[in-house]
N, C-alpha and C. Protein backbone atom coordinates (compact mmCIF):
# COMPACT_ATOMS: atom_id res chain seq x y z
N UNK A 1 0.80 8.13 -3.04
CA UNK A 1 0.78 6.69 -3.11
C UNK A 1 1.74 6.26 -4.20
N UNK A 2 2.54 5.40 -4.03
CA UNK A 2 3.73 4.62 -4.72
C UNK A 2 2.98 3.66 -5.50
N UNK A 3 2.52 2.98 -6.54
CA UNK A 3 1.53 2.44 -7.22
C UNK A 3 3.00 1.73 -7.86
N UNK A 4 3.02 0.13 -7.54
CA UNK A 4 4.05 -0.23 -8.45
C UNK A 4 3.34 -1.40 -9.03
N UNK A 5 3.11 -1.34 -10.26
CA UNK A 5 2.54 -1.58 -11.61
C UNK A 5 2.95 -3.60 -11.84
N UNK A 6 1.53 -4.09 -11.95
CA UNK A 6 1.92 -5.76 -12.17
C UNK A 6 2.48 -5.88 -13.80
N UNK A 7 2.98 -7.13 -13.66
CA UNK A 7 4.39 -7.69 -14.83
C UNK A 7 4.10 -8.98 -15.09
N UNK A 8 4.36 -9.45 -16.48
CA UNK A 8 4.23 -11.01 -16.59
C UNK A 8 4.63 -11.65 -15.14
N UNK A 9 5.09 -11.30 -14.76
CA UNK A 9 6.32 -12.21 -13.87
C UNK A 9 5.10 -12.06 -11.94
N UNK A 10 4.52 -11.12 -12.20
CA UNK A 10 4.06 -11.06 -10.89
C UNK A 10 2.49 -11.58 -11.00
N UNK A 11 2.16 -11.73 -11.87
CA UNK A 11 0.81 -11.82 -12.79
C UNK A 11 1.34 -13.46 -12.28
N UNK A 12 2.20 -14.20 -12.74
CA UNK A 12 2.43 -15.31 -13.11
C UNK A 12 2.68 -15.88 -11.22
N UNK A 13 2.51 -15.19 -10.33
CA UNK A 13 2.64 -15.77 -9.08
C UNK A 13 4.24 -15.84 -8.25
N UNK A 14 5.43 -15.43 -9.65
CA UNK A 14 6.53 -15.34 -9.48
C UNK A 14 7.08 -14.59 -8.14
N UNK A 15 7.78 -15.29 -7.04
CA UNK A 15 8.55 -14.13 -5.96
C UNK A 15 9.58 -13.47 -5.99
N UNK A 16 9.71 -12.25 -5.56
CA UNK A 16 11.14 -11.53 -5.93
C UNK A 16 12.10 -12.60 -5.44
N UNK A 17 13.40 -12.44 -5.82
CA UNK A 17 14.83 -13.44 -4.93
C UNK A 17 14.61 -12.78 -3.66
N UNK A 18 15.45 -13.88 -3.10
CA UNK A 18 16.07 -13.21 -1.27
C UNK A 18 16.71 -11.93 -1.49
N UNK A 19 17.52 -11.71 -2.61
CA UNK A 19 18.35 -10.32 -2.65
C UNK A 19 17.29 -9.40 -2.86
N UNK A 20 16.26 -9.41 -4.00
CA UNK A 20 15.46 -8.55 -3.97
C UNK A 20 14.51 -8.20 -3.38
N UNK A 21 13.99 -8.91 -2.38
CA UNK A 21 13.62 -8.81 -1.32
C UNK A 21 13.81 -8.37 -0.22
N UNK A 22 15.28 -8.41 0.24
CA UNK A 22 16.08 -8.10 1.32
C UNK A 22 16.21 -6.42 0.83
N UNK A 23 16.58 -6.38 -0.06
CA UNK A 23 16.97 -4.41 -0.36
C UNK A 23 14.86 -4.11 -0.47
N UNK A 24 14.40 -4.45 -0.71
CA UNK A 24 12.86 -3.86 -0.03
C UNK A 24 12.34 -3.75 0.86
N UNK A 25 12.69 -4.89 1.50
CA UNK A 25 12.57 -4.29 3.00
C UNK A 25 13.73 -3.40 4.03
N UNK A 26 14.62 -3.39 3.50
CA UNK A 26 15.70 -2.06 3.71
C UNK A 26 14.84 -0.73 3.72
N UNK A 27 14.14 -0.64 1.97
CA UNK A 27 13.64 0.40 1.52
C UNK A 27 13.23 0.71 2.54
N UNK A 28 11.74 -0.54 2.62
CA UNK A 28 10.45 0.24 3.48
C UNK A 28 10.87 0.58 4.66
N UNK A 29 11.94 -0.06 5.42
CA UNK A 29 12.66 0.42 6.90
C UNK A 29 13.01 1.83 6.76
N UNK A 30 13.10 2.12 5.73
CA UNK A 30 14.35 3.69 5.75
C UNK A 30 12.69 4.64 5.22
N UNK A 31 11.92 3.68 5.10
CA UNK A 31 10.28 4.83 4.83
C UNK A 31 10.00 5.03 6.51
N UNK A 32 10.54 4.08 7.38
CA UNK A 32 9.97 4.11 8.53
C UNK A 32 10.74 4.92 9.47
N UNK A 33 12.05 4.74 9.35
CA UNK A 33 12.65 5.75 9.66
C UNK A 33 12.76 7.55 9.44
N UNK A 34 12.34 7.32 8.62
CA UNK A 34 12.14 8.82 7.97
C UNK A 34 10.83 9.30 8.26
N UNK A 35 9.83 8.22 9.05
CA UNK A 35 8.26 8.65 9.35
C UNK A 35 7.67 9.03 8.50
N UNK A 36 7.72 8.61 7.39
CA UNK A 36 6.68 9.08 5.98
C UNK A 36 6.06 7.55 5.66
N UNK A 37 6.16 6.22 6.19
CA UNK A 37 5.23 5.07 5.51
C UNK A 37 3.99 4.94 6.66
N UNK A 38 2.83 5.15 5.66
CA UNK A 38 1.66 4.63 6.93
C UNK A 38 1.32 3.66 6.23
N UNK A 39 1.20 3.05 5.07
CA UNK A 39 0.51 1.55 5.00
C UNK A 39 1.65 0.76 3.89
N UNK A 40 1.58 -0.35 3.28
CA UNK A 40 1.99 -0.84 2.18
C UNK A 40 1.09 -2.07 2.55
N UNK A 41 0.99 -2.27 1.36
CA UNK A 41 0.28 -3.69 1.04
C UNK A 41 1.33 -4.72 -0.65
N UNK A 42 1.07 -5.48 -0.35
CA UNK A 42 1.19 -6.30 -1.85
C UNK A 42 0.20 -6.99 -1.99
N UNK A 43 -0.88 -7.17 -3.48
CA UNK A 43 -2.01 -7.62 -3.96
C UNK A 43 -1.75 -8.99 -4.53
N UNK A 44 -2.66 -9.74 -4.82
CA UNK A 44 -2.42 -11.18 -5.15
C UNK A 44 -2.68 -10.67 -6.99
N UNK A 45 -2.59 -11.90 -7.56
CA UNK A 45 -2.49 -11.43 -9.07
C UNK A 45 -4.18 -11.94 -9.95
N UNK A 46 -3.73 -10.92 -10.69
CA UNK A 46 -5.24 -10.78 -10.80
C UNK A 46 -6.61 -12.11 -11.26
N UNK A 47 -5.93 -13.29 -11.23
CA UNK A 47 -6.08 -14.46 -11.34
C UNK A 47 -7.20 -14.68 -10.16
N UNK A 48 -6.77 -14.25 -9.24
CA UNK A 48 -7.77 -14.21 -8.28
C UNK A 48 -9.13 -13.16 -7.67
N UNK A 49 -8.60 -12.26 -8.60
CA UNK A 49 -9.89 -10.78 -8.83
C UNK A 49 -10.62 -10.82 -9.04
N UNK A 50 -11.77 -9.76 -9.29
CA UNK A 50 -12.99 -9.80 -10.23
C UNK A 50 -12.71 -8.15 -10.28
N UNK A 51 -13.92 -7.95 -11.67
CA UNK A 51 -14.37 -6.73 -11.81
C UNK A 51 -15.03 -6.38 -11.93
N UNK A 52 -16.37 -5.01 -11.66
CA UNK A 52 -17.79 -5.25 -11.67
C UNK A 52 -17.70 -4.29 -13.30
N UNK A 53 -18.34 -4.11 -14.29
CA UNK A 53 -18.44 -3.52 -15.19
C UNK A 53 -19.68 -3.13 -15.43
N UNK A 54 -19.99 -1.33 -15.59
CA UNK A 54 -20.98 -1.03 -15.59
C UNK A 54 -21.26 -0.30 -17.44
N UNK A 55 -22.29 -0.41 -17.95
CA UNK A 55 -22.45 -0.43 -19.04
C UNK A 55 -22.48 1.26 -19.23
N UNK A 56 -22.43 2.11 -20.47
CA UNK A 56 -22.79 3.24 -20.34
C UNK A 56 -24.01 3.94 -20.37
N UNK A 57 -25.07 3.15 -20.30
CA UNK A 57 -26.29 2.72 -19.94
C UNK A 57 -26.26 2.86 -18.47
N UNK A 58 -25.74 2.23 -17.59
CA UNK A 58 -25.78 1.88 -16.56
C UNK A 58 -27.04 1.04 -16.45
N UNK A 59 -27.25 -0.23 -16.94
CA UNK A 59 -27.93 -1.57 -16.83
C UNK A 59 -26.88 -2.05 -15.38
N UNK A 60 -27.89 -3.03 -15.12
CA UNK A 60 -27.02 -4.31 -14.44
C UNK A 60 -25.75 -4.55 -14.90
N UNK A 61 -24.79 -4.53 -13.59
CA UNK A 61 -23.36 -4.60 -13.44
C UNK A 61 -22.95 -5.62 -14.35
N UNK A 62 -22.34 -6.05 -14.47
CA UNK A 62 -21.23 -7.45 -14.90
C UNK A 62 -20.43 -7.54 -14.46
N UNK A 63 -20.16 -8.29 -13.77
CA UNK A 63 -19.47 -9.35 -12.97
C UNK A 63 -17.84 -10.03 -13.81
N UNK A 64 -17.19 -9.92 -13.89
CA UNK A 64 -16.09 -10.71 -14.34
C UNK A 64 -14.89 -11.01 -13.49
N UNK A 65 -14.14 -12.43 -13.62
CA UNK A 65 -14.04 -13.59 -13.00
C UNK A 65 -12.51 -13.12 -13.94
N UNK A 66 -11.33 -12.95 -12.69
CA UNK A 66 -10.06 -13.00 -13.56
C UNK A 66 -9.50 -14.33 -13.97
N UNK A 67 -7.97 -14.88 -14.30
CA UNK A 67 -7.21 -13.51 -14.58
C UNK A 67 -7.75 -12.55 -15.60
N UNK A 68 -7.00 -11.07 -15.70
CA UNK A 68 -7.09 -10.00 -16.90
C UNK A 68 -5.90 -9.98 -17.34
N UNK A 69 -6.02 -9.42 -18.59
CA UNK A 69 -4.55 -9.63 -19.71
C UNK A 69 -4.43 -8.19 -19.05
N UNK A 70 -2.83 -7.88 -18.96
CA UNK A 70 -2.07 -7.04 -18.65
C UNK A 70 -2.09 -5.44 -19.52
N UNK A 71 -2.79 -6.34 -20.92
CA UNK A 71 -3.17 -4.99 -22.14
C UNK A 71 -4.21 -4.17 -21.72
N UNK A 72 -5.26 -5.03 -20.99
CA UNK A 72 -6.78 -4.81 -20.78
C UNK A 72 -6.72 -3.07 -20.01
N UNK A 73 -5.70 -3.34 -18.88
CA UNK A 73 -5.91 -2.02 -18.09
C UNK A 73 -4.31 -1.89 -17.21
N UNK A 74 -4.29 -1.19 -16.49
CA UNK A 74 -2.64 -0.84 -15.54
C UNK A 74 -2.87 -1.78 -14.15
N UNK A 75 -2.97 -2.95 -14.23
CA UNK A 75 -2.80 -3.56 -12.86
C UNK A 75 -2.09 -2.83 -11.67
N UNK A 76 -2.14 -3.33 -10.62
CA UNK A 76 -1.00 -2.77 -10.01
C UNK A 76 -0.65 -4.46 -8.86
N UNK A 77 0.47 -4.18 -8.78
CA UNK A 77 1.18 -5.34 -7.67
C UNK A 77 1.17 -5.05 -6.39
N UNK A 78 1.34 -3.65 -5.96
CA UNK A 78 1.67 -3.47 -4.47
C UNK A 78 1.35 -1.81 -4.48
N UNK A 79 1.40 -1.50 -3.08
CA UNK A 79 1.18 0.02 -3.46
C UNK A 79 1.89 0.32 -1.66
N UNK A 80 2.30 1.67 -1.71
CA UNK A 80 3.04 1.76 -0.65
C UNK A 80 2.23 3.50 -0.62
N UNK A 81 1.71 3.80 0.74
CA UNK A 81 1.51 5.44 1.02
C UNK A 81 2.60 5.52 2.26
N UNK A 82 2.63 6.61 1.75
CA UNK A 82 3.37 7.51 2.54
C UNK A 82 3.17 9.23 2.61
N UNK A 83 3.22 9.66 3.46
CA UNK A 83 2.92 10.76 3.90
C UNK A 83 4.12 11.75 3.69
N UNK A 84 4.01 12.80 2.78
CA UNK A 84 5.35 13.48 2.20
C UNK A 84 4.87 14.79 2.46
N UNK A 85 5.26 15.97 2.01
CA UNK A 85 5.19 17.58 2.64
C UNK A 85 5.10 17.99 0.48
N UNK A 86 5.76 17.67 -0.19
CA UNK A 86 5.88 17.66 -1.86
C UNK A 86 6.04 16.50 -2.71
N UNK A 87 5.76 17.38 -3.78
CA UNK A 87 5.71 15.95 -4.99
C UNK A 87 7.20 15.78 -5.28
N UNK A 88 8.26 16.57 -4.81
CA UNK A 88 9.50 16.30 -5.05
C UNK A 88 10.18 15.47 -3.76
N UNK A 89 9.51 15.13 -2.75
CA UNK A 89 9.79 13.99 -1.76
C UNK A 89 9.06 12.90 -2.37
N UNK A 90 8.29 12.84 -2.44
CA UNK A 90 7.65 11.71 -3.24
C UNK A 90 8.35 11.14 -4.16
N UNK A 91 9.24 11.86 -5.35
CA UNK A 91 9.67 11.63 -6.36
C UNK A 91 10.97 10.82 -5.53
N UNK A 92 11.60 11.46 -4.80
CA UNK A 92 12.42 11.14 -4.16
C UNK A 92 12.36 9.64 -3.83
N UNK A 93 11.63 9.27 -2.90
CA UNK A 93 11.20 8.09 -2.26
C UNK A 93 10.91 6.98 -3.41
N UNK A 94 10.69 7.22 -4.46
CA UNK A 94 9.82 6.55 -5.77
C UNK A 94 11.68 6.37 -6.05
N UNK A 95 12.27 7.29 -6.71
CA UNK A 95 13.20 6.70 -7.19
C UNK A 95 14.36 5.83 -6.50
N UNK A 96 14.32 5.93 -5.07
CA UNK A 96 14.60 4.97 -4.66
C UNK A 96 14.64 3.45 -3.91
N UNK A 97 13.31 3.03 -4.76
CA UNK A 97 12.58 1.90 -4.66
C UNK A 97 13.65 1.14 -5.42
N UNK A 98 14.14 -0.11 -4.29
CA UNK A 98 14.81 -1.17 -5.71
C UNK A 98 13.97 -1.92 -6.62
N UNK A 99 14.75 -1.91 -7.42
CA UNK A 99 13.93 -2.35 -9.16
C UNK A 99 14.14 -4.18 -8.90
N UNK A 100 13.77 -5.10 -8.67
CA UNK A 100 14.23 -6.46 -8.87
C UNK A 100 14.67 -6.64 -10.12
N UNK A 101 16.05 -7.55 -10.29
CA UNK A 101 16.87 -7.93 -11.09
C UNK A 101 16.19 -8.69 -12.07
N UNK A 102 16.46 -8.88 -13.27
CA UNK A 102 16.08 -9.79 -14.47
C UNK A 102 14.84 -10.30 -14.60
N UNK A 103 14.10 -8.85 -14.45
CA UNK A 103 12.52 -8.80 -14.54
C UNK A 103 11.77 -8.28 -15.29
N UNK A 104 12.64 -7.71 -15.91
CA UNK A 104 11.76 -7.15 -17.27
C UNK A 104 11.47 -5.55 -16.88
N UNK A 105 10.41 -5.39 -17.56
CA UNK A 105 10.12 -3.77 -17.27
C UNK A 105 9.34 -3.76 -15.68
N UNK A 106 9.66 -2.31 -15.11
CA UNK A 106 9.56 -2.32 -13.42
C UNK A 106 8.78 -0.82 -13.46
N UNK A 107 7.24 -0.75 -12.92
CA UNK A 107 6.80 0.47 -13.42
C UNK A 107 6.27 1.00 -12.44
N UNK A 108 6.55 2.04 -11.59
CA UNK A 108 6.58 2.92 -10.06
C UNK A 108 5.14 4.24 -11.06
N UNK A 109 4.16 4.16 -10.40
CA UNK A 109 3.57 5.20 -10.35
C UNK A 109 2.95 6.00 -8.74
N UNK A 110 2.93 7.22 -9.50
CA UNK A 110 2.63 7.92 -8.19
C UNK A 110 1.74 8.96 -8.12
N UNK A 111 1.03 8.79 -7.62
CA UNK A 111 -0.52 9.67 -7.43
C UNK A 111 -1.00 9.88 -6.27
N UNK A 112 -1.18 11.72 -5.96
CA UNK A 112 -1.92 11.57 -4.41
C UNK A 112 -3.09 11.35 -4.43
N UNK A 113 -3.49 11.10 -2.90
CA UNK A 113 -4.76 10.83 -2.87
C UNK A 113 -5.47 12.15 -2.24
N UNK A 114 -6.91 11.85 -2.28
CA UNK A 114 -7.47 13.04 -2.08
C UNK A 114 -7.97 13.19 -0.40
N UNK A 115 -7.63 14.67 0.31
CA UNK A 115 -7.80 14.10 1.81
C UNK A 115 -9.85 14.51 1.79
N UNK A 116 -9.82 13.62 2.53
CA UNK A 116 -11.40 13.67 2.75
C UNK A 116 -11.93 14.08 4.66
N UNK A 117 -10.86 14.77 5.07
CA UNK A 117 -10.80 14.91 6.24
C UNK A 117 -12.23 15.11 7.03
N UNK A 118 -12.99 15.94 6.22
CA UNK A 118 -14.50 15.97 6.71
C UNK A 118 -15.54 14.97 7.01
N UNK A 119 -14.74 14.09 6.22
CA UNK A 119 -15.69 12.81 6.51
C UNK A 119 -15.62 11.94 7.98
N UNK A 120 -13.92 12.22 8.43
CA UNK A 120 -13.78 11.61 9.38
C UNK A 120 -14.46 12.75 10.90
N UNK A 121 -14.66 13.49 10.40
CA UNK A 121 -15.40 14.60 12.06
C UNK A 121 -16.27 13.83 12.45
N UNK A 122 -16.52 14.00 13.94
CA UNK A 122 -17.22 13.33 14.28
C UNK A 122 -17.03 11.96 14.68
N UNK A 123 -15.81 11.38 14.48
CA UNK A 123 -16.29 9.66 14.45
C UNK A 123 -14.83 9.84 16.14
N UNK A 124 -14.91 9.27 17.08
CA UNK A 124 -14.03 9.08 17.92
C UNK A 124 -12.48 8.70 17.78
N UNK A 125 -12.59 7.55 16.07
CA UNK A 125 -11.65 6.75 16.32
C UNK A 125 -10.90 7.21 15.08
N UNK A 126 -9.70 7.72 14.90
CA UNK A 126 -9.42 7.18 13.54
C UNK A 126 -9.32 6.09 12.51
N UNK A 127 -9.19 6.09 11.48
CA UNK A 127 -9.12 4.83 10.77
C UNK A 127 -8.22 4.07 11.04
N UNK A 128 -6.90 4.62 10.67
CA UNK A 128 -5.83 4.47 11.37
C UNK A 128 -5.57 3.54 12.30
N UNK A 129 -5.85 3.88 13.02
CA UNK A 129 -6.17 3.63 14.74
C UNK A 129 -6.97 2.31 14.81
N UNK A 130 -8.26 2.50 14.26
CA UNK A 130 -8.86 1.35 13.98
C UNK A 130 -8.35 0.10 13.63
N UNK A 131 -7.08 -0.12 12.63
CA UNK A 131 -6.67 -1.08 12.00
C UNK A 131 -5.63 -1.75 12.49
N UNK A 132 -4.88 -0.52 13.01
CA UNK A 132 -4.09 -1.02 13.99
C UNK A 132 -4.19 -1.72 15.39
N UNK A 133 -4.95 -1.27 16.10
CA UNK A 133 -6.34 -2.05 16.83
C UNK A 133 -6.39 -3.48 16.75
N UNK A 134 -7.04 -3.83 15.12
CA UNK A 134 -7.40 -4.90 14.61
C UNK A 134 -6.26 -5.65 14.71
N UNK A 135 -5.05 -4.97 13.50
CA UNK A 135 -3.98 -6.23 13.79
C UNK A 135 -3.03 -6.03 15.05
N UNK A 136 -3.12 -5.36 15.94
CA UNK A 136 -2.98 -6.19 17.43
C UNK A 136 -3.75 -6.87 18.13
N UNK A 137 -5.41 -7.00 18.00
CA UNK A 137 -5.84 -7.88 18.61
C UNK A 137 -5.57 -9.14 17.71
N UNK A 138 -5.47 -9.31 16.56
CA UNK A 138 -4.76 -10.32 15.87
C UNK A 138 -3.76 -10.96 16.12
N UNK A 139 -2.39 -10.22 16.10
CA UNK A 139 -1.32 -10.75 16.83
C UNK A 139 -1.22 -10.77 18.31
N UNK A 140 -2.24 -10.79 19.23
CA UNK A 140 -2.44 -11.23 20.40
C UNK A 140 -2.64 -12.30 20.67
N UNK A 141 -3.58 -13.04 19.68
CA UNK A 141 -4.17 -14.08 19.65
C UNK A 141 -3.48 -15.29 19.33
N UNK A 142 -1.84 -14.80 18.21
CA UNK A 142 -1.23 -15.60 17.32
C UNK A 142 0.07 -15.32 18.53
N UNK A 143 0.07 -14.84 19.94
CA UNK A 143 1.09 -14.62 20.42
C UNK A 143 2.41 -13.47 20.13
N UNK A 144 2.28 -12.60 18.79
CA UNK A 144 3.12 -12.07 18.05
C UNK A 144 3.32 -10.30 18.65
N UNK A 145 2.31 -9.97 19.14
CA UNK A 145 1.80 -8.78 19.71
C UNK A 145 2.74 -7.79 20.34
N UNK A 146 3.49 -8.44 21.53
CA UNK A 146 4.55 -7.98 21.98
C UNK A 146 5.34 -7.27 21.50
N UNK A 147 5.95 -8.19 20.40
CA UNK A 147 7.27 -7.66 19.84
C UNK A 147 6.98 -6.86 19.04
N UNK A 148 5.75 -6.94 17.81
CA UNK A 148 5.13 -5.98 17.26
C UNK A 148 4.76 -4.72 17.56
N UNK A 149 4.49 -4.64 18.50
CA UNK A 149 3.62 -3.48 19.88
C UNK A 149 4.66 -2.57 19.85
N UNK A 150 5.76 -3.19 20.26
CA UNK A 150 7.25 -2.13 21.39
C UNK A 150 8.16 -1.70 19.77
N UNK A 151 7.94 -2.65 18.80
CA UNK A 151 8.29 -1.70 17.66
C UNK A 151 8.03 -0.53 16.75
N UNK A 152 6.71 -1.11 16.90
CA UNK A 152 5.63 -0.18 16.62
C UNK A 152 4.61 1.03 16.59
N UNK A 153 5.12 1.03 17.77
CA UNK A 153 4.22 2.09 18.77
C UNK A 153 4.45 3.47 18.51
N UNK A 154 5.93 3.68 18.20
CA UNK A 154 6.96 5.07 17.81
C UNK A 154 6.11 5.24 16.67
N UNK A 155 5.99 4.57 15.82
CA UNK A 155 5.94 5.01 14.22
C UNK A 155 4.18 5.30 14.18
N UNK A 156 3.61 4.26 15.25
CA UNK A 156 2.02 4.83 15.35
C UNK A 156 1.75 6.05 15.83
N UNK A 157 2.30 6.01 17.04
CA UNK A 157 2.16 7.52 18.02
C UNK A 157 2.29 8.56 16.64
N UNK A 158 3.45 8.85 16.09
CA UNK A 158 4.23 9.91 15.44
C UNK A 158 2.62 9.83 14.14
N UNK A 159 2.43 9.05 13.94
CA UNK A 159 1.59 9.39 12.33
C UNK A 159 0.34 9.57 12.75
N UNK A 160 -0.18 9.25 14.06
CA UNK A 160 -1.50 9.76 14.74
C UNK A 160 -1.42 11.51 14.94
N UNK A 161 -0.27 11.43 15.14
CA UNK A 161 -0.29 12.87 15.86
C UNK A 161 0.01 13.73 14.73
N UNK A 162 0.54 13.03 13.31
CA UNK A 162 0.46 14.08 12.07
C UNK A 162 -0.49 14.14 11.85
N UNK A 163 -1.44 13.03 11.85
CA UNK A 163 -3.04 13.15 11.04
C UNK A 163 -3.80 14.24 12.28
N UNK A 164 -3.73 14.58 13.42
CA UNK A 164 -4.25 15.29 13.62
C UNK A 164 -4.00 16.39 13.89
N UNK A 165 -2.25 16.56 13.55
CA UNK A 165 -1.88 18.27 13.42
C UNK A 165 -2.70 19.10 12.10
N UNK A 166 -3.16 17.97 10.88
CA UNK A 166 -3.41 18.19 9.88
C UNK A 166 -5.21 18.30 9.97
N UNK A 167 -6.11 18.31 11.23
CA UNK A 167 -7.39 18.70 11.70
C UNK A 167 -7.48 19.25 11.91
N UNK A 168 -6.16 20.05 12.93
CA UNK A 168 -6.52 21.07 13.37
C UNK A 168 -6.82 22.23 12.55
């Protein structure tokens, strides 16, 4: 997982430019091409969060109502997985994330995740599968489906069929 780290500037609701924007979605195209991106997301800023905090006691949770100061803990802005074979593809892919221009410090972390493959035995559907599911019956509804579908389908097929070369 590509963990890229929140900034005054993203904290503050700020959008990358059209330029820096445009070379990110280049990026993530050339993740798709290469068949290593299965999700990315970007998170809202933490203004809109909460956090549950458990005491070392473990009493009743606490509840807290953002924003959080940036000192408090490692936010993160966006996070991108991708499916790599080493930590030196990974590294790879990380360093060539564009950095947006006149932004201050730009902080890429990267950590795998742990496979929990056992958990999924048994269930018919993948997760995967599941979500994708979801946002096509979504963009069915919004008319968008189509075009989404016939682009899409290559890069679904191909990462279904890694997750379950990796069951067998």
């Amino acid at each position: 997982m590509l963990i890229v780290k929140a900034s005054k500037y993203t904290e503050a609701g700020v959008r990358y430019s059209q330029e820096d924007q445009e070379a990110k979605t280049v990026y993530k195209r050339n993740l798709v091409k290469a068949n290593v991106l299965l999700t990315t997301e970007s998170l809202q800023p933490s203004a809109t969060g909460m956090k549950v905090l458990y005491s070392s006691h473990r009493d009743e949770p606490k509840v807290q109502v953002g924003p959080f100061s940036l000192d408090d803990t490692a936010w993160m802005t966006e996070y991108i997985l991708i499916d790599v074979e080493t930590e030196e593809e990974a590294l790879k892919w990380a360093l060539q994330m564009p950095v947006p221009k006149n932004r201050g410090k730009f902080e890429i972390e990267l950590q795998r995740l742990e496979e929990n493959l056992d958990v999924l035995e048994g269930t018919r559907e993948h997760p995967m599968e599941h979500d994708l599911k979801d946002l096509l019956s979504m963009l069915k509804i919004t008319g968008g489906a189509d075009k989404y579908e016939s682009r899409n389908n290559s890069v679904y097929r191909s990462n279904r069929t890694r997750m379950a070369k990796r069951n067998l």
